[in-house]
Protein backbone atom coordinates (compact mmCIF):
# COMPACT_ATOMS: atom_id res chain seq x y z
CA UNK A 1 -11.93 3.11 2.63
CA UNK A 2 -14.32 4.24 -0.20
CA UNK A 3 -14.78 2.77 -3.40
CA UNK A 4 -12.83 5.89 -4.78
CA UNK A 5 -9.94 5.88 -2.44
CA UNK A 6 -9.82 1.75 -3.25
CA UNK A 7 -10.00 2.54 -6.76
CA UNK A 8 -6.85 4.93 -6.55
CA UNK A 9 -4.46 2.70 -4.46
CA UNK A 10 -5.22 -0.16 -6.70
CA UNK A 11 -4.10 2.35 -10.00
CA UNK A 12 -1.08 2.61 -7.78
CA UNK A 13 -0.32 -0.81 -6.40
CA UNK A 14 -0.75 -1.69 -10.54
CA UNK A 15 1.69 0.97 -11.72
CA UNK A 16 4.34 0.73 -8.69
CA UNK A 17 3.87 -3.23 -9.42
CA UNK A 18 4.94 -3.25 -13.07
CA UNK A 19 7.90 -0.66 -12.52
CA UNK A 20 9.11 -2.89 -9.19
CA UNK A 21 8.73 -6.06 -11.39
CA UNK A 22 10.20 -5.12 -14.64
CA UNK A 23 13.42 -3.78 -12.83
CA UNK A 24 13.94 -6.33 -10.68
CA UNK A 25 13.70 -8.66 -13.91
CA UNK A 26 16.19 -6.16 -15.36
CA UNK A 27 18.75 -6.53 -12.32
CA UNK A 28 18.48 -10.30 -11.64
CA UNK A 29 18.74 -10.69 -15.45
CA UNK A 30 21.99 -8.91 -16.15
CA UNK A 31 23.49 -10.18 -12.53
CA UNK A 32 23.03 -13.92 -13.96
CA UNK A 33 24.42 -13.06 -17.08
CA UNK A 34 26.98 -15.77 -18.96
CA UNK A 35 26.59 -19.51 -19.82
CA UNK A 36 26.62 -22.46 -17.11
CA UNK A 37 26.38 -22.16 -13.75
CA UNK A 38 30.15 -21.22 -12.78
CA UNK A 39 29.97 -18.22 -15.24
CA UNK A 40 25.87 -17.14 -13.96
CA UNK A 41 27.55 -17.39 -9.87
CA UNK A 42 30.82 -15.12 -10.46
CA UNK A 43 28.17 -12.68 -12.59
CA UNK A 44 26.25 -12.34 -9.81
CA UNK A 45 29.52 -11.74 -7.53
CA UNK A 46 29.88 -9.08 -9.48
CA UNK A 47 26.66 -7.09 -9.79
CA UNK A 48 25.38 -8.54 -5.50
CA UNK A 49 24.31 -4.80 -4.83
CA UNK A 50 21.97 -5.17 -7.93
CA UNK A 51 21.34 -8.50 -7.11
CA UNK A 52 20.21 -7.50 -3.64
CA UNK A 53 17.92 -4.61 -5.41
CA UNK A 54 16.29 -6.64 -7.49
CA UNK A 55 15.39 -9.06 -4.29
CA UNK A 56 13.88 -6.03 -2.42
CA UNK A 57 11.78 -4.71 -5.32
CA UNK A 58 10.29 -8.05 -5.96
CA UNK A 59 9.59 -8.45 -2.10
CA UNK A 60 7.87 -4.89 -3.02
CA UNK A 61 5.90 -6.33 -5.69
CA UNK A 62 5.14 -8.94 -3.32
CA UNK A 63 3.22 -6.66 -1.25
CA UNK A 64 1.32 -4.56 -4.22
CA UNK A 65 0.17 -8.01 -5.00
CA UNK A 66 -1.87 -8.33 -1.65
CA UNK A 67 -2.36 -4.81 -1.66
CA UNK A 68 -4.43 -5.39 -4.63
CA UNK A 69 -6.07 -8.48 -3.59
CA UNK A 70 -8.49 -6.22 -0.92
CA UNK A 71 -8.34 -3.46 -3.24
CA UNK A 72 -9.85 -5.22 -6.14
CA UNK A 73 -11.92 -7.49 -3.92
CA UNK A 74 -13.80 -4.15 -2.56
CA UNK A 75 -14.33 -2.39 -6.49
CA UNK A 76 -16.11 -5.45 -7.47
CA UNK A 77 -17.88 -6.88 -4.32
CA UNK A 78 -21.10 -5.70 -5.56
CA UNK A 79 -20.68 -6.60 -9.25
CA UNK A 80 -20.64 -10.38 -7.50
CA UNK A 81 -19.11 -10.99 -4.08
CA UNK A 82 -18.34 -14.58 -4.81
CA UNK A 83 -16.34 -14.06 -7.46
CA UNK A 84 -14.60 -11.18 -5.81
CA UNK A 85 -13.51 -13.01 -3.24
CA UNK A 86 -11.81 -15.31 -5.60
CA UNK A 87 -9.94 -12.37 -7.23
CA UNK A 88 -8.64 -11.90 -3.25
CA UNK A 89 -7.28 -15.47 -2.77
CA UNK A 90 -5.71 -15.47 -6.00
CA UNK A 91 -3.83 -12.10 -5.78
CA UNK A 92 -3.19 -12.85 -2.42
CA UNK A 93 -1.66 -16.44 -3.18
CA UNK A 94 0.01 -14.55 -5.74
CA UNK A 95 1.92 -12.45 -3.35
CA UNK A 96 2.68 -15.36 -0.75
CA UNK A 97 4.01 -17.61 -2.79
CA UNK A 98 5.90 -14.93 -5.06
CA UNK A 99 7.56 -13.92 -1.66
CA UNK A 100 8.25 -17.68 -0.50
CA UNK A 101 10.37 -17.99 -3.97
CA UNK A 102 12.77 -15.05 -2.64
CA UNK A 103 14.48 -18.05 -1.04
CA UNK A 104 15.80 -19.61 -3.85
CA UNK A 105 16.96 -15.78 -5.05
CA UNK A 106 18.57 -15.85 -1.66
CA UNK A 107 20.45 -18.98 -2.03
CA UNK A 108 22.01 -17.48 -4.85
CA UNK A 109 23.59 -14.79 -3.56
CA UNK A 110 24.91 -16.79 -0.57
CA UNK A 111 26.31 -19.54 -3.05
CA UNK A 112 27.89 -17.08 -4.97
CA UNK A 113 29.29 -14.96 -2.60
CA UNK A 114 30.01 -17.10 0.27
CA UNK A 115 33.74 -17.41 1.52
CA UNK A 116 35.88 -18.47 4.21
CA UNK A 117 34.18 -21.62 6.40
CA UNK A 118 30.61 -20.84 4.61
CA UNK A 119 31.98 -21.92 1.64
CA UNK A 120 31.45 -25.03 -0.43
CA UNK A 121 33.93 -27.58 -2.31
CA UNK A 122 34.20 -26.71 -5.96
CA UNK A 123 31.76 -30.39 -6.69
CA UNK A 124 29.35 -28.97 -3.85
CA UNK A 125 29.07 -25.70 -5.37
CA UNK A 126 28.30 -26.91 -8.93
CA UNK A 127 25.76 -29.13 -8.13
CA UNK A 128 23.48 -27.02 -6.03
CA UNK A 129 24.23 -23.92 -8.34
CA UNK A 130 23.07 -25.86 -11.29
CA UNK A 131 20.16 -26.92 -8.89
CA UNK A 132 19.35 -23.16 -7.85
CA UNK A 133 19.62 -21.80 -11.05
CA UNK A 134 17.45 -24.38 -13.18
CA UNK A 135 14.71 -25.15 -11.31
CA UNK A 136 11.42 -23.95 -12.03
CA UNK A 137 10.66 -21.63 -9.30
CA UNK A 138 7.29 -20.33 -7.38
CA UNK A 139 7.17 -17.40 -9.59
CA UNK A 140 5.49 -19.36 -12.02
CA UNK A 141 3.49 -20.97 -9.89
CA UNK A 142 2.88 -17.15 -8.51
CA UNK A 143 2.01 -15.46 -11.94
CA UNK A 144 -0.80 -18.40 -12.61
CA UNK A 145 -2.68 -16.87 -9.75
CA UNK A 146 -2.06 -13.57 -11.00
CA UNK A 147 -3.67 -14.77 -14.79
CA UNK A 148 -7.03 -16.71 -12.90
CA UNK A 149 -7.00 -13.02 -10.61
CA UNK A 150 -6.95 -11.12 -13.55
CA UNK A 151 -9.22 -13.17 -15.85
CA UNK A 152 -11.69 -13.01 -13.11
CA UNK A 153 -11.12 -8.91 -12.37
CA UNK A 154 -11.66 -8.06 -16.16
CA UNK A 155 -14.41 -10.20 -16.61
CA UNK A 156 -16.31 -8.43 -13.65
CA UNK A 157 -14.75 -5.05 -14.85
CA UNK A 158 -17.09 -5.93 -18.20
CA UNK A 159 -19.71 -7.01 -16.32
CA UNK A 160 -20.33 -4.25 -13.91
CA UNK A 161 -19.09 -1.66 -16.93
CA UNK A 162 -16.94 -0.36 -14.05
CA UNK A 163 -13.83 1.38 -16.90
CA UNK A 164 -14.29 1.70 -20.59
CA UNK A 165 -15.20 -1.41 -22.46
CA UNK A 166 -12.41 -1.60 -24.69
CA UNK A 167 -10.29 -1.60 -21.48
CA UNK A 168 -12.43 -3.80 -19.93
CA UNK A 169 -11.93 -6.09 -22.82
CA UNK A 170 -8.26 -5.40 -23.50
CA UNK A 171 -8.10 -7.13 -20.30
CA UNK A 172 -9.84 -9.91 -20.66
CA UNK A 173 -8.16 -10.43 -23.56
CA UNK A 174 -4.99 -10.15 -22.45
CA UNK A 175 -5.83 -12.52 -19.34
CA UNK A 176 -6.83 -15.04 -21.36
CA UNK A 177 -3.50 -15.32 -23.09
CA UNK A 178 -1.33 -15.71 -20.21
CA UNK A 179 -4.20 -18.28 -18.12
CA UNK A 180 -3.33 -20.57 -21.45
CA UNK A 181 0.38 -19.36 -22.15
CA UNK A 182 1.59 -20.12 -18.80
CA UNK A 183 1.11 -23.47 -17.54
CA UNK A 184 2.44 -24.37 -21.20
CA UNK A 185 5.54 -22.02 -19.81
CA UNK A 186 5.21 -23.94 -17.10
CA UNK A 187 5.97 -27.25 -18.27
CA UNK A 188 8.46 -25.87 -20.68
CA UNK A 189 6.52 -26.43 -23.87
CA UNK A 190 5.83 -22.89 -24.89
CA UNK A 191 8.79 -21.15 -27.03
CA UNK A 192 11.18 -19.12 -24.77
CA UNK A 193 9.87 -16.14 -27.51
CA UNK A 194 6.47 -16.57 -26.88
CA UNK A 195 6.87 -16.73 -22.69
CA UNK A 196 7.85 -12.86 -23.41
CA UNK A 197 5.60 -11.99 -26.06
CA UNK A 198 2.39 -13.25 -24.17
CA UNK A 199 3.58 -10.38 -21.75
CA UNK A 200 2.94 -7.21 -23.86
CA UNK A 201 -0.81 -7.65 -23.82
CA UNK A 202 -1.07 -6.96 -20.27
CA UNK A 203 1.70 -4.13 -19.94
CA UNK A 204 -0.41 -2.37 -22.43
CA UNK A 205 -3.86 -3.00 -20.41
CA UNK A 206 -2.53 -2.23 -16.93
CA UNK A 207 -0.47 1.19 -17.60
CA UNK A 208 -3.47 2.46 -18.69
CA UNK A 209 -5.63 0.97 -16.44
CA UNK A 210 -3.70 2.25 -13.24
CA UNK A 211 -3.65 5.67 -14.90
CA UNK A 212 -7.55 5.20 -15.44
CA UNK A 213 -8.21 4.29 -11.54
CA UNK A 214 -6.28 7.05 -10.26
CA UNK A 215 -7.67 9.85 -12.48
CA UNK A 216 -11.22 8.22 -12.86
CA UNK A 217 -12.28 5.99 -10.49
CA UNK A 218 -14.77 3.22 -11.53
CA UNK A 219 -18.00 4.00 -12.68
CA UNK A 220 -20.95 4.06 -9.77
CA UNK A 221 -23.23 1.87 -12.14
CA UNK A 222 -21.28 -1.04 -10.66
CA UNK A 223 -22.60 -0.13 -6.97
């Protein structure tokens, strides 16, 4: 593919990736709803066609993720093909390991709505609910590779002047605060506030920037 055609399926993956992500977050979130784990299972019992949504739009999301791992790769190859091959592995361990934590969102809807012989004793149930539901999963892990992608991306989108500077910079901006904020998320030492907060930085550099790279391209002084 050209640079232009690259340039406009990454604006997409970006855009389709945020809507995919946020809803799913939306879905999963009100299908957990209610304190402890007995009160989160029936929840999802409840809402299991949302549930089920929200597990095919992140597996969705899972593939923007690699789809903008060669997209990226090929609009800043020539800025510096090392480090654009670094933005690659990282969006595309981003997407594997995103995908491998639809598992544990699996086990939770079994758990929950499992009956009959699948089912497990009341003890059973509790314990690897409470298990399920409170441990750290690989989407953490997944959205650090996203923040060393995207620190790396915006730094060559500055360097090779490839969009506006003040997007450019919004970005790297914005990257910066989640490469810090999220291993401290990750080992449960940044406030639950801040997690979400560190967030809004990069919705409001990547809207636009999708927009940008479907209307506009990147600039050819980069090439």
């Amino acid at each position: 593919m050209t640079i232009r055609t690259n340039a406009r399926v990454a604006g997409l993956a970006f855009l389709l990736y945020i809507v995919t992500g946020l809803t799913a977050m939306v879905l999963a979130g009100a299908a957990k709803a209610g304190e402890g784990t007995a009160a989160k299972l029936a929840s999802v019992v409840q809402h299991a066609t949302g549930f089920r949504v929200s597990l095919v739009l992140v597996l969705v999301g899972c593939f923007c993720a690699l789809a903008l791992a060669v997209t990226l790769w090929s609009i800043t190859r020539d800025v510096d093909p090392d480090l654009a091959m670094m933005i690659l592995v990282c969006r595309t361990a981003e997407g594997i390991v995103g995908a491998i934590s639809l598992d544990r969102a699996a086990g939770q809807l079994w758990l929950a709505t499992a009956s009959g012989a699948a089912s497990l004793d009341l003890a059973d149930r509790a314990a690897l609910g409470a298990f399920l539901l409170k441990l750290p999963g690989s989407v953490a892990v997944s959205a650090i590779f996203f923040a060393v992608g995207s620190l790396i991306f915006t730094c060559l989108l500055v360097r090779g002047r490839l969009v506006p500077a003040w997007l450019a910079w919004l970005g790297v901006v914005a990257s910066v605060i989640v490469v810090v904020g999220l291993p401290l998320d990750l080992v449960r030492v940044l406030p639950s506030l801040a997690g979400q907060i560190m967030w809004i930085p990069m919705l409001l550099f990547e809207v636009p920037l999708g927009v940008w790279l479907i209307a506009k391209g990147v600039s050819a002084r980069g090439h």
